[in-house]
N, C-alpha and C. Protein backbone atom coordinates (compact mmCIF):
# COMPACT_ATOMS: atom_id res chain seq x y z
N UNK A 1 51.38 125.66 132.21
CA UNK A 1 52.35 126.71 132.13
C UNK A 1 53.55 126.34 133.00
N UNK A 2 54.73 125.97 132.51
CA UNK A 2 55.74 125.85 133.05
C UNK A 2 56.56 127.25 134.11
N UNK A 3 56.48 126.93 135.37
CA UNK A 3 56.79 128.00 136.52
C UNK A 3 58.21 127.84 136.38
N UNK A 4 59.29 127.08 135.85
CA UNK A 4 60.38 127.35 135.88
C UNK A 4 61.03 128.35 136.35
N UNK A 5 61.78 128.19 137.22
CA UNK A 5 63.08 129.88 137.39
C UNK A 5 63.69 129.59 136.22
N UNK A 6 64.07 131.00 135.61
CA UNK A 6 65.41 131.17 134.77
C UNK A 6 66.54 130.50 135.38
N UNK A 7 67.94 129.73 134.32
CA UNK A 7 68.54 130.05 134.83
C UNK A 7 69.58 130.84 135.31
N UNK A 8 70.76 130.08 136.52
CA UNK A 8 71.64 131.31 137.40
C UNK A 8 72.89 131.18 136.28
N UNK A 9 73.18 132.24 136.19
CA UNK A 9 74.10 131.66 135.57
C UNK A 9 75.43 132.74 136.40
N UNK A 10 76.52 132.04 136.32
CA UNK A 10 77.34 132.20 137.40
C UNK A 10 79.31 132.39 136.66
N UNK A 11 79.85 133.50 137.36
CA UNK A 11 80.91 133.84 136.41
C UNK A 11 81.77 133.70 137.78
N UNK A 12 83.03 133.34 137.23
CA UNK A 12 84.14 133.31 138.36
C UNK A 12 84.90 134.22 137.68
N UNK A 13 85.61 135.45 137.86
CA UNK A 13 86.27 136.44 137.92
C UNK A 13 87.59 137.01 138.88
N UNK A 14 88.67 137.13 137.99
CA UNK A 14 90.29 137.23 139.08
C UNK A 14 90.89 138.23 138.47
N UNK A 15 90.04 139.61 137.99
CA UNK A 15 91.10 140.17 137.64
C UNK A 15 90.33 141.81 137.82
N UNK A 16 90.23 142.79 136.94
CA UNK A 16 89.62 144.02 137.05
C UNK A 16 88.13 143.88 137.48
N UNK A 17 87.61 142.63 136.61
CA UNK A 17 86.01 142.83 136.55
C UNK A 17 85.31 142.32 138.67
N UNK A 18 86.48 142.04 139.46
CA UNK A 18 86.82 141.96 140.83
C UNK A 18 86.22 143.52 141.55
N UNK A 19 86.21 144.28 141.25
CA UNK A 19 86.20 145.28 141.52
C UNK A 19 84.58 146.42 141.10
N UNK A 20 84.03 146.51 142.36
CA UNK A 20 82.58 146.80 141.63
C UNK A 20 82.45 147.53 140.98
N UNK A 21 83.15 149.03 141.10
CA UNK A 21 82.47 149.79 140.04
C UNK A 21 82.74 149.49 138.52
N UNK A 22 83.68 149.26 138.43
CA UNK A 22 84.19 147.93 137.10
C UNK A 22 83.55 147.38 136.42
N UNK A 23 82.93 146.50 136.96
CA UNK A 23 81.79 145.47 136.83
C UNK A 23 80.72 146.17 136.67
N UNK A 24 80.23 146.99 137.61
CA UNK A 24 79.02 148.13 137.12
C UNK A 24 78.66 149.10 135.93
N UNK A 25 80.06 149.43 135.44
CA UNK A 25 80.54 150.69 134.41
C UNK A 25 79.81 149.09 133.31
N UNK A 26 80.33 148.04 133.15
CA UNK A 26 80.39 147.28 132.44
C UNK A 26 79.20 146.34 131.82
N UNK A 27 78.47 146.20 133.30
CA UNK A 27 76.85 145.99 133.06
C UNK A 27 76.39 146.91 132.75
N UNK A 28 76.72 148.27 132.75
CA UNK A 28 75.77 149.17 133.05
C UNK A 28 74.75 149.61 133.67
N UNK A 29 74.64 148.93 134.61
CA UNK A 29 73.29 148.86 135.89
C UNK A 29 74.49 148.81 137.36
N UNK A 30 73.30 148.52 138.24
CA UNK A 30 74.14 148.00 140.13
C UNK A 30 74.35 146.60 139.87
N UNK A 31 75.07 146.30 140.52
CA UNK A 31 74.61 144.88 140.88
C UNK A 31 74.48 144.44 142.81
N UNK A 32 73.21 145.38 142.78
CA UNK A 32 72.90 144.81 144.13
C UNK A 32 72.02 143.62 144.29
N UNK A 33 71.96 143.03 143.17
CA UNK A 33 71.03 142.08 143.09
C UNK A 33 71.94 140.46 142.90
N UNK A 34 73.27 140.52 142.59
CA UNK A 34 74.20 139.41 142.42
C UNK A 34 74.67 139.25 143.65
N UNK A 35 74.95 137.93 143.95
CA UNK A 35 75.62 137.37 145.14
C UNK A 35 77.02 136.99 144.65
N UNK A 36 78.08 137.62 145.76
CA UNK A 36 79.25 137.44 145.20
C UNK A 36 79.84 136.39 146.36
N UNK A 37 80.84 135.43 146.01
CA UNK A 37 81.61 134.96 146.78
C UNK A 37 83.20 134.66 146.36
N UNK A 38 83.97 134.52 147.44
CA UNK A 38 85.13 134.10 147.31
C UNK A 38 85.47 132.65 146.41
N UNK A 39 86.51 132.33 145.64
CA UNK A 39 86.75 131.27 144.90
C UNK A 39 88.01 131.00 144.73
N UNK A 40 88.29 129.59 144.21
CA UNK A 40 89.67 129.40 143.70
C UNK A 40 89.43 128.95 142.16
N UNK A 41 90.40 129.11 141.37
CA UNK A 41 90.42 128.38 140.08
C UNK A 41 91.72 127.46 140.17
N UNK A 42 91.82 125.94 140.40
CA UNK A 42 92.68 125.35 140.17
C UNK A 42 93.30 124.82 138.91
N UNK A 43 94.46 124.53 139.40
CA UNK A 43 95.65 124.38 137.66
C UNK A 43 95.49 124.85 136.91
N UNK A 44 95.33 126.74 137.18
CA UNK A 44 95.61 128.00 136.16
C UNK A 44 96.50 129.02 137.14
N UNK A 45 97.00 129.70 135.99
CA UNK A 45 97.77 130.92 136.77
C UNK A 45 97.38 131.98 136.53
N UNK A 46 97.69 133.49 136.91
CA UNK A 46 97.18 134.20 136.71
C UNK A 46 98.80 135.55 136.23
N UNK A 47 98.47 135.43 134.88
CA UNK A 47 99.67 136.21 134.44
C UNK A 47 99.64 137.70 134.42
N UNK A 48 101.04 138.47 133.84
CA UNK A 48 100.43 140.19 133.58
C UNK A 48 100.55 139.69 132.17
N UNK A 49 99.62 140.94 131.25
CA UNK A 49 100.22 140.77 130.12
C UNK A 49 100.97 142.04 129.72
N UNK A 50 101.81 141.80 128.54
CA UNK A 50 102.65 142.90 128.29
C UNK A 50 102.68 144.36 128.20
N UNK A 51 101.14 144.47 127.51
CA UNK A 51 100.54 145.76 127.31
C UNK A 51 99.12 145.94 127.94
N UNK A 52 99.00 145.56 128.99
CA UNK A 52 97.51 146.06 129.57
C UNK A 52 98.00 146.06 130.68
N UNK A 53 96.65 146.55 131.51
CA UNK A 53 96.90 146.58 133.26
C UNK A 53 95.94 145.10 133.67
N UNK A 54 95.36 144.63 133.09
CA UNK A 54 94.33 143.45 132.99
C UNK A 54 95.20 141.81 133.12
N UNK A 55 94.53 141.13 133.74
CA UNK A 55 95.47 139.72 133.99
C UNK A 55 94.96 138.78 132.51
N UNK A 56 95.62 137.40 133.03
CA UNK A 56 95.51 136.32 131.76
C UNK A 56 94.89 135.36 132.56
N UNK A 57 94.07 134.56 132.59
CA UNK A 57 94.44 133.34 133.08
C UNK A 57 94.31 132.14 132.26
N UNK A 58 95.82 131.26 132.69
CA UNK A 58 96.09 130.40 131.89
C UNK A 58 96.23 129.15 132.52
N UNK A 59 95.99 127.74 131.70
CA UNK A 59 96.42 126.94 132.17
C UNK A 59 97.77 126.72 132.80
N UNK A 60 97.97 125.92 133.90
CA UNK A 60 99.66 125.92 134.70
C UNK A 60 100.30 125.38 133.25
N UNK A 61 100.27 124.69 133.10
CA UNK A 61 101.11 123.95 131.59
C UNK A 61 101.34 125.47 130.56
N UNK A 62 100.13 126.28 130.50
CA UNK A 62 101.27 127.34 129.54
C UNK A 62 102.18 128.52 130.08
N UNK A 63 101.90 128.62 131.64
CA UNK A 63 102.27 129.62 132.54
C UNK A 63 104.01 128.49 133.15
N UNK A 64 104.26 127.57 133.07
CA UNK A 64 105.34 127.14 133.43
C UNK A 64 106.29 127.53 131.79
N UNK A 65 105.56 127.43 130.68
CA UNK A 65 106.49 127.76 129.47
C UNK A 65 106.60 129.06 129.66
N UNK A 66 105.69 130.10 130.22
CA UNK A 66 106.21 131.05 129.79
C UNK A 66 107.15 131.61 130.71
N UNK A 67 106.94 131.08 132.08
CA UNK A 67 107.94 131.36 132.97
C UNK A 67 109.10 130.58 132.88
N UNK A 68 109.44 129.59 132.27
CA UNK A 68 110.31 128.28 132.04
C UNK A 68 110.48 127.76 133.40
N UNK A 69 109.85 127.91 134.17
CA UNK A 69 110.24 127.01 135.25
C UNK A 69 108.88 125.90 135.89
N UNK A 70 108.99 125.02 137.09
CA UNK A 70 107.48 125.11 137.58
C UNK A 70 107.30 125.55 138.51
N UNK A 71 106.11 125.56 138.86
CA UNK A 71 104.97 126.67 139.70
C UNK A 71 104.86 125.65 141.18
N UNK A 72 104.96 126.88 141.97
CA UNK A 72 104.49 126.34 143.68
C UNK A 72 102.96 125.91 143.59
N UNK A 73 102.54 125.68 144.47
CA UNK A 73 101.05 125.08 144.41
C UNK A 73 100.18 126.61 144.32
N UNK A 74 100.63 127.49 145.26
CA UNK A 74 100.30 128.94 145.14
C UNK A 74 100.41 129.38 143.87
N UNK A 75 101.31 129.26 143.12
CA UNK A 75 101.00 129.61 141.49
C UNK A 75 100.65 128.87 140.86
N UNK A 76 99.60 128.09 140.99
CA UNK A 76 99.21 127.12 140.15
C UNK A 76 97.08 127.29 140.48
N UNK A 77 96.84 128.39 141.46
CA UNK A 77 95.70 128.62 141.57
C UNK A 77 95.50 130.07 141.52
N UNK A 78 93.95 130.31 141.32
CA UNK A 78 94.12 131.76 140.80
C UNK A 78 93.08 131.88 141.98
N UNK A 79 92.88 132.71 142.35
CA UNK A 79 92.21 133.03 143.58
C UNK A 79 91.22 134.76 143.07
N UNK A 80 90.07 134.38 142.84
CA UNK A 80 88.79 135.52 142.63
C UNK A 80 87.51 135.67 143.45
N UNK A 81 87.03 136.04 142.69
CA UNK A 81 85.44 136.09 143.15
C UNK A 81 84.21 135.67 142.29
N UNK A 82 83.43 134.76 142.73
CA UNK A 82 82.20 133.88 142.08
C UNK A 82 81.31 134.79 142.18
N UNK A 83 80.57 135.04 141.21
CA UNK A 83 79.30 136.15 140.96
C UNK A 83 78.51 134.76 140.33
N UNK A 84 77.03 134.92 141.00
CA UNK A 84 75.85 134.40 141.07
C UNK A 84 74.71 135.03 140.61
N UNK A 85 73.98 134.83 140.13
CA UNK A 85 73.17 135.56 139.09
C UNK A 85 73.00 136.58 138.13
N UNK A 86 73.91 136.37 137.09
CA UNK A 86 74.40 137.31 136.22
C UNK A 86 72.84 136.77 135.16
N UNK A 87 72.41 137.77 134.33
CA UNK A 87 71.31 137.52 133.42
C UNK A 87 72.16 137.48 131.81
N UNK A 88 70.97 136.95 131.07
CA UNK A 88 71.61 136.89 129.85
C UNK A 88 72.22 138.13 128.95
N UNK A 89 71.39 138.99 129.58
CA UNK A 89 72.26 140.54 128.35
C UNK A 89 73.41 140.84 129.53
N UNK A 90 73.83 140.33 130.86
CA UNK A 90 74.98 140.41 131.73
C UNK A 90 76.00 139.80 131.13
N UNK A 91 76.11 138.72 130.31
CA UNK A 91 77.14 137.72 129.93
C UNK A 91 77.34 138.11 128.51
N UNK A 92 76.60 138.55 127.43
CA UNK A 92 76.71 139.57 126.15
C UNK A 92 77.59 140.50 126.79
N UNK A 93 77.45 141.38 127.29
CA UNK A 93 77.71 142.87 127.88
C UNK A 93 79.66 141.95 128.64
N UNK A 94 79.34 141.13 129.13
CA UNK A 94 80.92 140.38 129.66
C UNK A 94 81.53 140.09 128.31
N UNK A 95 80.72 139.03 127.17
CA UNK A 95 81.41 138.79 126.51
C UNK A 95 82.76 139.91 125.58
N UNK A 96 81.39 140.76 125.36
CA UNK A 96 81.81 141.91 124.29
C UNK A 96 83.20 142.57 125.24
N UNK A 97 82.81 143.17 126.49
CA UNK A 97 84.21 143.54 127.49
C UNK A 97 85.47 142.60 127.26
N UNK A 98 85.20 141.46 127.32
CA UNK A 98 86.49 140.10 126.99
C UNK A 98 86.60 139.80 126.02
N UNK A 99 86.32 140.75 125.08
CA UNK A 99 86.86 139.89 123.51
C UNK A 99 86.45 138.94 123.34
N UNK A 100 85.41 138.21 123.72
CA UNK A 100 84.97 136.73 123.92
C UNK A 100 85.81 136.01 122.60
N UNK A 101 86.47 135.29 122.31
CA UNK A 101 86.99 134.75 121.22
C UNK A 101 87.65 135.21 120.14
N UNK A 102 88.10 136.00 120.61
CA UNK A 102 89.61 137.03 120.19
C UNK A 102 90.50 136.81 121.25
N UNK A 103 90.62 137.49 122.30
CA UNK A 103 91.17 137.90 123.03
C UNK A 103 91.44 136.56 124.34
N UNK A 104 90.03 136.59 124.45
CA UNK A 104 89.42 135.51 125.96
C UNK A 104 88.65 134.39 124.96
N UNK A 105 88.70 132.89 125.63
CA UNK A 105 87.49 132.23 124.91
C UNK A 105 86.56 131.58 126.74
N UNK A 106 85.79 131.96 126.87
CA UNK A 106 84.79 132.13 127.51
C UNK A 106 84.47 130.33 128.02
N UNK A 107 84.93 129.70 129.05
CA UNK A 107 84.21 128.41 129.72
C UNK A 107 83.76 127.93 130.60
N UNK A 108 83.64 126.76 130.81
CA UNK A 108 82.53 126.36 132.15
C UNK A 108 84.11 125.33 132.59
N UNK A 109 84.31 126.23 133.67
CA UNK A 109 85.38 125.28 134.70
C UNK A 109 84.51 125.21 135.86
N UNK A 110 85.25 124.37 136.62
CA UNK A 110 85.03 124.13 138.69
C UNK A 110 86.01 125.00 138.88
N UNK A 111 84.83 126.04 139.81
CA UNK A 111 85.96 126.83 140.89
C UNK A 111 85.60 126.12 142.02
N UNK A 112 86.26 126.76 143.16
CA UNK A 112 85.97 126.20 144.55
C UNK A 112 85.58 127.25 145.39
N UNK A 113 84.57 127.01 146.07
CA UNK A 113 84.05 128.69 147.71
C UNK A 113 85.08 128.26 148.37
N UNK A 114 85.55 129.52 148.60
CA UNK A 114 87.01 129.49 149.55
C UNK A 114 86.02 130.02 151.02
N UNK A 115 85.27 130.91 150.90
CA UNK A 115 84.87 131.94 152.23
C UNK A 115 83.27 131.46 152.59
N UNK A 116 82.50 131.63 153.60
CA UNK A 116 81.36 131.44 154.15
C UNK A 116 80.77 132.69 153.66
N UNK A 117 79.39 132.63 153.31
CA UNK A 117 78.87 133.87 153.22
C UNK A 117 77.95 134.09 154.29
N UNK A 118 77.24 135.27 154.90
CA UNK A 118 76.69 135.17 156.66
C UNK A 118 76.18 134.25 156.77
N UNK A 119 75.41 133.54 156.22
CA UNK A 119 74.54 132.68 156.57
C UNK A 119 75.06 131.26 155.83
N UNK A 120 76.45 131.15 155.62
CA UNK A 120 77.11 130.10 155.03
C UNK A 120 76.40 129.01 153.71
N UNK A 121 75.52 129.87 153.33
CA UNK A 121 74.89 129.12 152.08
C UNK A 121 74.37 130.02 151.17
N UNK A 122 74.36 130.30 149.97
CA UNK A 122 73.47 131.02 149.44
C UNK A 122 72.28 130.37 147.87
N UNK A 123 71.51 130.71 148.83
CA UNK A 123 70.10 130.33 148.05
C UNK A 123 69.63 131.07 146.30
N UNK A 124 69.93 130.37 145.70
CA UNK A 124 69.07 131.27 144.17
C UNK A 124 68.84 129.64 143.41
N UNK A 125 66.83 129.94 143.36
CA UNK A 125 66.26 128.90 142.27
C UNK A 125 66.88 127.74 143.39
N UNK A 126 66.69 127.27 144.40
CA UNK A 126 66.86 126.60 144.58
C UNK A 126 68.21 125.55 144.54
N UNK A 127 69.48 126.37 144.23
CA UNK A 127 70.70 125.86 144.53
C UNK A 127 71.10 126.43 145.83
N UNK A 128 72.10 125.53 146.37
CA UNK A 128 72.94 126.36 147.53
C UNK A 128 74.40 126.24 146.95
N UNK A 129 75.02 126.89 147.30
CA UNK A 129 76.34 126.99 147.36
C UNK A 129 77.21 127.22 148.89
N UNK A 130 77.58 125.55 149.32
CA UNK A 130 78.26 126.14 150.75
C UNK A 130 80.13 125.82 150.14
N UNK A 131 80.66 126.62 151.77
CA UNK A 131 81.88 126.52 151.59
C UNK A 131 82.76 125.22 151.51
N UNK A 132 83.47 125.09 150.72
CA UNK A 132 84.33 124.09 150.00
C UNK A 132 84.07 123.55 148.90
N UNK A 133 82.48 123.82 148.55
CA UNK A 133 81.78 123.48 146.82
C UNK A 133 82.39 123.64 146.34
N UNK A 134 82.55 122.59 144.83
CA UNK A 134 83.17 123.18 143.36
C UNK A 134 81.87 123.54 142.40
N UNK A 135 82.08 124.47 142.13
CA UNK A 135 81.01 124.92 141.35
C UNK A 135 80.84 125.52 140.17
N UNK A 136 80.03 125.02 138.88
CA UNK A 136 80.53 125.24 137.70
C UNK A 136 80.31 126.68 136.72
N UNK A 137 80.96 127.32 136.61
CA UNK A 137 81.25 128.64 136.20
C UNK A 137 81.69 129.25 134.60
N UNK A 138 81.18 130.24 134.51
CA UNK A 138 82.23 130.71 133.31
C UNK A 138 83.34 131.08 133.35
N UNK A 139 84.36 130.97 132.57
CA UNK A 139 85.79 131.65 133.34
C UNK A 139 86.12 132.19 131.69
N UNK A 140 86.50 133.50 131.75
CA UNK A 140 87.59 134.22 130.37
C UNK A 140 88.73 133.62 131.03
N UNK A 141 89.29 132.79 129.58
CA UNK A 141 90.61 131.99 129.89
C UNK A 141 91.06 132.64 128.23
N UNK A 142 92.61 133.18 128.62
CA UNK A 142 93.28 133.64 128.13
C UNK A 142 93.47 132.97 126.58
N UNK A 143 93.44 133.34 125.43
CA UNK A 143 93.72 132.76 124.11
C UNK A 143 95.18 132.08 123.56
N UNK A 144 95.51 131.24 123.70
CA UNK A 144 96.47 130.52 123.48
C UNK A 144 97.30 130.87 122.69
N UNK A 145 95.94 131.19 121.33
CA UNK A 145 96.92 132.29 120.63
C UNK A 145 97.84 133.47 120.63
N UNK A 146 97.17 133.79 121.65
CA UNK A 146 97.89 135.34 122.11
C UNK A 146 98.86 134.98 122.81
N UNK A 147 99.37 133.61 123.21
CA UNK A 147 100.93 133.77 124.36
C UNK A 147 101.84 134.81 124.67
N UNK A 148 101.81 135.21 122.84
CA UNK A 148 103.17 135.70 122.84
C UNK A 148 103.01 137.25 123.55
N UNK A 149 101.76 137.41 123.96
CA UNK A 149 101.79 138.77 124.85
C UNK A 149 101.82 138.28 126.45
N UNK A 150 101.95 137.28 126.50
CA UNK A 150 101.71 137.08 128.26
C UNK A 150 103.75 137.75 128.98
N UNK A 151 103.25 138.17 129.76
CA UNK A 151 104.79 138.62 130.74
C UNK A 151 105.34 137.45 131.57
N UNK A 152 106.80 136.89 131.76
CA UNK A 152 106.38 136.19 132.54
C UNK A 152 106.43 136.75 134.22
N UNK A 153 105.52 137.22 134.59
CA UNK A 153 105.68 137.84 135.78
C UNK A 153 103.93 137.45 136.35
N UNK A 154 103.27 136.93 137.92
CA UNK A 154 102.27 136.75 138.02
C UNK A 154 101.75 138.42 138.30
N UNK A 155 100.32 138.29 138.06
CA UNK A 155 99.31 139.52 137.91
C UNK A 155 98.76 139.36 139.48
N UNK A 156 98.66 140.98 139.82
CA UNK A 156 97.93 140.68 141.43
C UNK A 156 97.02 141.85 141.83
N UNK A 157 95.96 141.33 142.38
CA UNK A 157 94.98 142.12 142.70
C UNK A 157 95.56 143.36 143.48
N UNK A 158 96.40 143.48 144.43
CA UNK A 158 96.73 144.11 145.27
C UNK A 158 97.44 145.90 144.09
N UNK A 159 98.24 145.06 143.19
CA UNK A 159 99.23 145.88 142.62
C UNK A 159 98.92 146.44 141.51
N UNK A 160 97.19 145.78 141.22
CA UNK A 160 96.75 146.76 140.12
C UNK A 160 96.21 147.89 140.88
N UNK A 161 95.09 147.93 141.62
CA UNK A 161 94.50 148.62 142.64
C UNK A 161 95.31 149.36 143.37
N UNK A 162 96.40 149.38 143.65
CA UNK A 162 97.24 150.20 144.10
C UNK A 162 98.06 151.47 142.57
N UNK A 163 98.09 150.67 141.51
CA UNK A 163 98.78 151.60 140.85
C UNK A 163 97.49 151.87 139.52
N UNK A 164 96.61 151.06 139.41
CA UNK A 164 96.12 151.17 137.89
C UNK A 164 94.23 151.38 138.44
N UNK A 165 93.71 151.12 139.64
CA UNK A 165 92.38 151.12 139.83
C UNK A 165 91.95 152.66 139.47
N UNK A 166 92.27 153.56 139.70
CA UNK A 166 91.47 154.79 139.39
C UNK A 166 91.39 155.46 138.32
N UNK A 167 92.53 154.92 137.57
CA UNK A 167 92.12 155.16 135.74
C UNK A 167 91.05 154.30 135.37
N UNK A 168 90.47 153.03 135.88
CA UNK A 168 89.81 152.46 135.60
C UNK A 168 88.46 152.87 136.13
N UNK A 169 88.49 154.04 137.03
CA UNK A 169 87.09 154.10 137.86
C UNK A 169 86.99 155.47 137.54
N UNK A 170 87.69 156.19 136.40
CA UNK A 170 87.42 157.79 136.30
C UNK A 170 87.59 158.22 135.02
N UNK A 171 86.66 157.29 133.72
CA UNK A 171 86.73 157.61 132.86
C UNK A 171 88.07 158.38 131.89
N UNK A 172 89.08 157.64 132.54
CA UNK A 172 90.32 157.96 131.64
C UNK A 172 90.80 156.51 131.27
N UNK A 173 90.16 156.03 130.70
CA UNK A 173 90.59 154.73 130.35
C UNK A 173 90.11 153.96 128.36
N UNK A 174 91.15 154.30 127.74
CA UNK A 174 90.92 154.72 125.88
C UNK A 174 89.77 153.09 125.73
N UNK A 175 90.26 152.08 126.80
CA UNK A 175 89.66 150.82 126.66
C UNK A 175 88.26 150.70 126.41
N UNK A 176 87.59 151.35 127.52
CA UNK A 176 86.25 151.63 127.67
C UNK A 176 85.53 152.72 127.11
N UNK A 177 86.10 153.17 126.45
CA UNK A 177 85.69 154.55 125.12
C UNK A 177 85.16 153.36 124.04
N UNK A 178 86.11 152.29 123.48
CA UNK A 178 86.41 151.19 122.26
C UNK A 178 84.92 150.42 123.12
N UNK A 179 85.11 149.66 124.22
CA UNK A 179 83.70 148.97 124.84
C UNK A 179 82.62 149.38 124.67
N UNK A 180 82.19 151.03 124.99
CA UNK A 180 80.89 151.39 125.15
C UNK A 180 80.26 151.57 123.92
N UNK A 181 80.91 151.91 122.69
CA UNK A 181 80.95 151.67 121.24
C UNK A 181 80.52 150.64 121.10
N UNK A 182 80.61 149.71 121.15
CA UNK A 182 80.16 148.29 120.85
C UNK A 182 79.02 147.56 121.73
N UNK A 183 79.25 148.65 123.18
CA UNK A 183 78.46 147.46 124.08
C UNK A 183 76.94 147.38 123.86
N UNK A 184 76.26 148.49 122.86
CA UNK A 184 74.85 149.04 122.57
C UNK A 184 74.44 147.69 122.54
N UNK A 185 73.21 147.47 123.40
CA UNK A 185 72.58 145.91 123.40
C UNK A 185 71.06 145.95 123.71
């Protein structure tokens, strides 16, 4: 009988799904059971788009067209949070939230641990993850197709949460009416 652990499977995230109750409304469960850490995503940016409160992230190469200019080294990384043990109806339940291949197409990039966690390592199945790792992740990366909705203006954690977080955390949000419809799993 094979004792195998499942595996971890691991999402890097820079935009609403940052934010726990978010992420919770979205699993539909806690997640006191995921280990979260700090990350970078290099040579992507992180755009607004025209009609949502939700970011893009794009490669620097399509974020310099849409801004026509190029990018500081600071706009050329997207800076989130690495979630560690997401289960398989967790990443269904993500996909369906991201349009997985409409909207977002769903991949395995290197992010990087930007932050220590207390005990500067964290243990699941026998991986660690210490600070400065690149480590390989899912990332919703923006649809190429869709450019023509990106703004050129960068998207920021600070300025959604300040103007757009509590429509998102108080059931006034038409988005997640359309999600929970679909998310039956």
């Amino acid at each position: 009988m094979d004792q195998s652990s499942p595996p971890v499977h691991k999402l890097f995230t820079y935009g609403t799904l940052m934010n726990i109750p978010i992420l919770e409304r979205v699993l539909g469960r806690t997640v006191d059971d995921l280990k979260f850490m700090p990350a970078i995503l290099l040579n992507h940016s992180r755009l607004k788009l025209l009609d949502a409160d939700y970011p893009a992230a794009v490669p620097v190469s399509t974020a310099k067209s849409i801004l026509g200019r190029g990018l500081t080294a600071e706009e050329s990384e997207v800076h989130g949070r690495l979630i560690i043990g997401l289960t398989p109806t967790d990443l269904l339940r993500l996909d369906r939230f991201e349009g997985e291949g409409e909207r977002y197409n769903s991949m395995i990039l290197s992010v990087t641990v930007i932050d220590e966690s207390q005990d500067n390592s964290i243990s699941s199945n026998d991986e660690q993850t210490i600070l400065g790792d690149n480590v390989e992740a899912s990332v919703y990366i923006y649809s190429d197709g869709l450019r023509s909705n990106l703004a050129p203006v960068f998207w920021t954690h600070e300025e959604f949460s300040k103007n757009h977080l509590l429509k998102w955390t108080q059931d006034q949000l038409a988005e997640f009416d359309i999600f929970e419809e679909r998310r039956e799993i």
